[in-house]
Protein backbone atom coordinates (compact mmCIF):
# COMPACT_ATOMS: atom_id res chain seq x y z
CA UNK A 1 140.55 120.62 107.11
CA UNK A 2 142.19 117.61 108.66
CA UNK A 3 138.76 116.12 109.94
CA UNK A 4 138.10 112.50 109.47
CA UNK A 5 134.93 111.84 108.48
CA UNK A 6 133.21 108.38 110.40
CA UNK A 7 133.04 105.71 108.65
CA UNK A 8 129.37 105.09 106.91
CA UNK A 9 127.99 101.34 107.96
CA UNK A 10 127.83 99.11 105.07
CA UNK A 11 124.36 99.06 103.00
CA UNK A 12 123.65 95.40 105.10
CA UNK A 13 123.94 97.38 108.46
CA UNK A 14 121.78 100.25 106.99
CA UNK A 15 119.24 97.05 105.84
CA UNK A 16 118.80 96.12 109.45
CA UNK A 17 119.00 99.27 111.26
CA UNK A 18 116.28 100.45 109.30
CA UNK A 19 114.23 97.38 109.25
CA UNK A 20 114.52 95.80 112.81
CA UNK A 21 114.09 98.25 115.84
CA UNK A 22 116.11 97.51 118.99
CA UNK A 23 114.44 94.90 120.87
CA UNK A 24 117.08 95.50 123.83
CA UNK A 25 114.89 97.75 126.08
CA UNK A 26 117.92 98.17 128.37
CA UNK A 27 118.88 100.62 126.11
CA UNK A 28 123.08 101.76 126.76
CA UNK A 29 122.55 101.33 130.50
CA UNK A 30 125.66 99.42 132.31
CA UNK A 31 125.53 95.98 133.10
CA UNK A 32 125.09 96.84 136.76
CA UNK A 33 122.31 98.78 136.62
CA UNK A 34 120.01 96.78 134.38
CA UNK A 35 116.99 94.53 136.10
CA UNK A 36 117.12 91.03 136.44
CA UNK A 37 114.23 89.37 134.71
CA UNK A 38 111.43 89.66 137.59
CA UNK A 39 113.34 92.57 139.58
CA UNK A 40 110.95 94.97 138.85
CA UNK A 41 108.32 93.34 136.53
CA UNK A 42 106.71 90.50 135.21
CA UNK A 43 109.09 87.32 135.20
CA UNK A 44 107.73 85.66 131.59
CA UNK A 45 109.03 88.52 129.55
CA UNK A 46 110.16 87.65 126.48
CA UNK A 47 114.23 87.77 126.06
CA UNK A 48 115.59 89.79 123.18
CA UNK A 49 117.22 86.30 121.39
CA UNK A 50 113.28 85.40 121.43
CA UNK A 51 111.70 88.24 120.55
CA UNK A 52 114.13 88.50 116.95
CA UNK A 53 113.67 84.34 116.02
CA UNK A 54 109.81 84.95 116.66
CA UNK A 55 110.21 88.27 113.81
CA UNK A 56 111.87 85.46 112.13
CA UNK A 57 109.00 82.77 112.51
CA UNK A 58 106.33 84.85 112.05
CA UNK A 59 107.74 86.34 108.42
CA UNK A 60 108.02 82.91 107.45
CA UNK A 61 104.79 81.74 108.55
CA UNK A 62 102.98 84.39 106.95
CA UNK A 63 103.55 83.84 103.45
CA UNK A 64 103.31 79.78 103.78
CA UNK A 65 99.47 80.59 105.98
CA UNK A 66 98.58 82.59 102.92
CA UNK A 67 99.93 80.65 99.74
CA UNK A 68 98.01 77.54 101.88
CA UNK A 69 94.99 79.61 101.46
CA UNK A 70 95.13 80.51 97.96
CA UNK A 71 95.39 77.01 97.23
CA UNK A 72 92.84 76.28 99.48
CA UNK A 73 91.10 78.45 97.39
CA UNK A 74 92.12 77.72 93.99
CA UNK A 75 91.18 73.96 94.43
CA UNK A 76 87.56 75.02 95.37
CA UNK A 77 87.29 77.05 92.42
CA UNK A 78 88.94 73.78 90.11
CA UNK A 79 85.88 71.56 91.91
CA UNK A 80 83.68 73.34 91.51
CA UNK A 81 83.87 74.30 87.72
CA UNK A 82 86.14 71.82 86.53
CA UNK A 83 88.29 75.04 85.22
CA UNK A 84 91.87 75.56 86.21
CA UNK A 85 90.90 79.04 86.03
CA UNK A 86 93.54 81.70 84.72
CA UNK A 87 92.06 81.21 81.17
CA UNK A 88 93.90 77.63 81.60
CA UNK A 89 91.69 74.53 80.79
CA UNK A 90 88.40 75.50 80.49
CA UNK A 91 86.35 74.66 77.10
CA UNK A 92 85.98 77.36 74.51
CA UNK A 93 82.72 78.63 74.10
């Protein structure tokens, strides 16, 4: 047929296109069209650079907050009965 197919992004592209929306809300607009920051809204709005390294912060922060709290946890439970729990160092009966 002659037709050349486009070429398919690689599977990293595909990765973040699927996981991360566009946090651009400019959209495909020109340059010279787009509001400046206050323009036409509220002047503390988050940039996009921001809005991605807070994704970034809070998918670290997440898992760290709740391993804390299992261990929180976990060393309650070893206080209380002296038990490492898991089946690990508690007597026999």
């Amino acid at each position: 047929m002659g037709f050349d197919q486009p070429k398919k992004p690689g599977p990293w592209k595909r990765f973040k296109n699927r996981t991360f929306s566009n946090l651009n809300l400019n959209g495909r607009t020109p340059p010279r069209v787009q509001p400046q920051i206050g323009e036409w809204g509220p002047e503390k709005v988050p940039t996009t650079k921001q809005k991605k390294r807070m994704r970034i912060y809070v998918g670290i922060a997440l898992p760290v907050v709740m391993l804390a709290i299992f261990l929180l946890g976990w060393y309650v439970y070893y206080m209380m009965t002296g038990c490492y729990g898991f089946g690990l160092g508690c007597p026999t009966q």
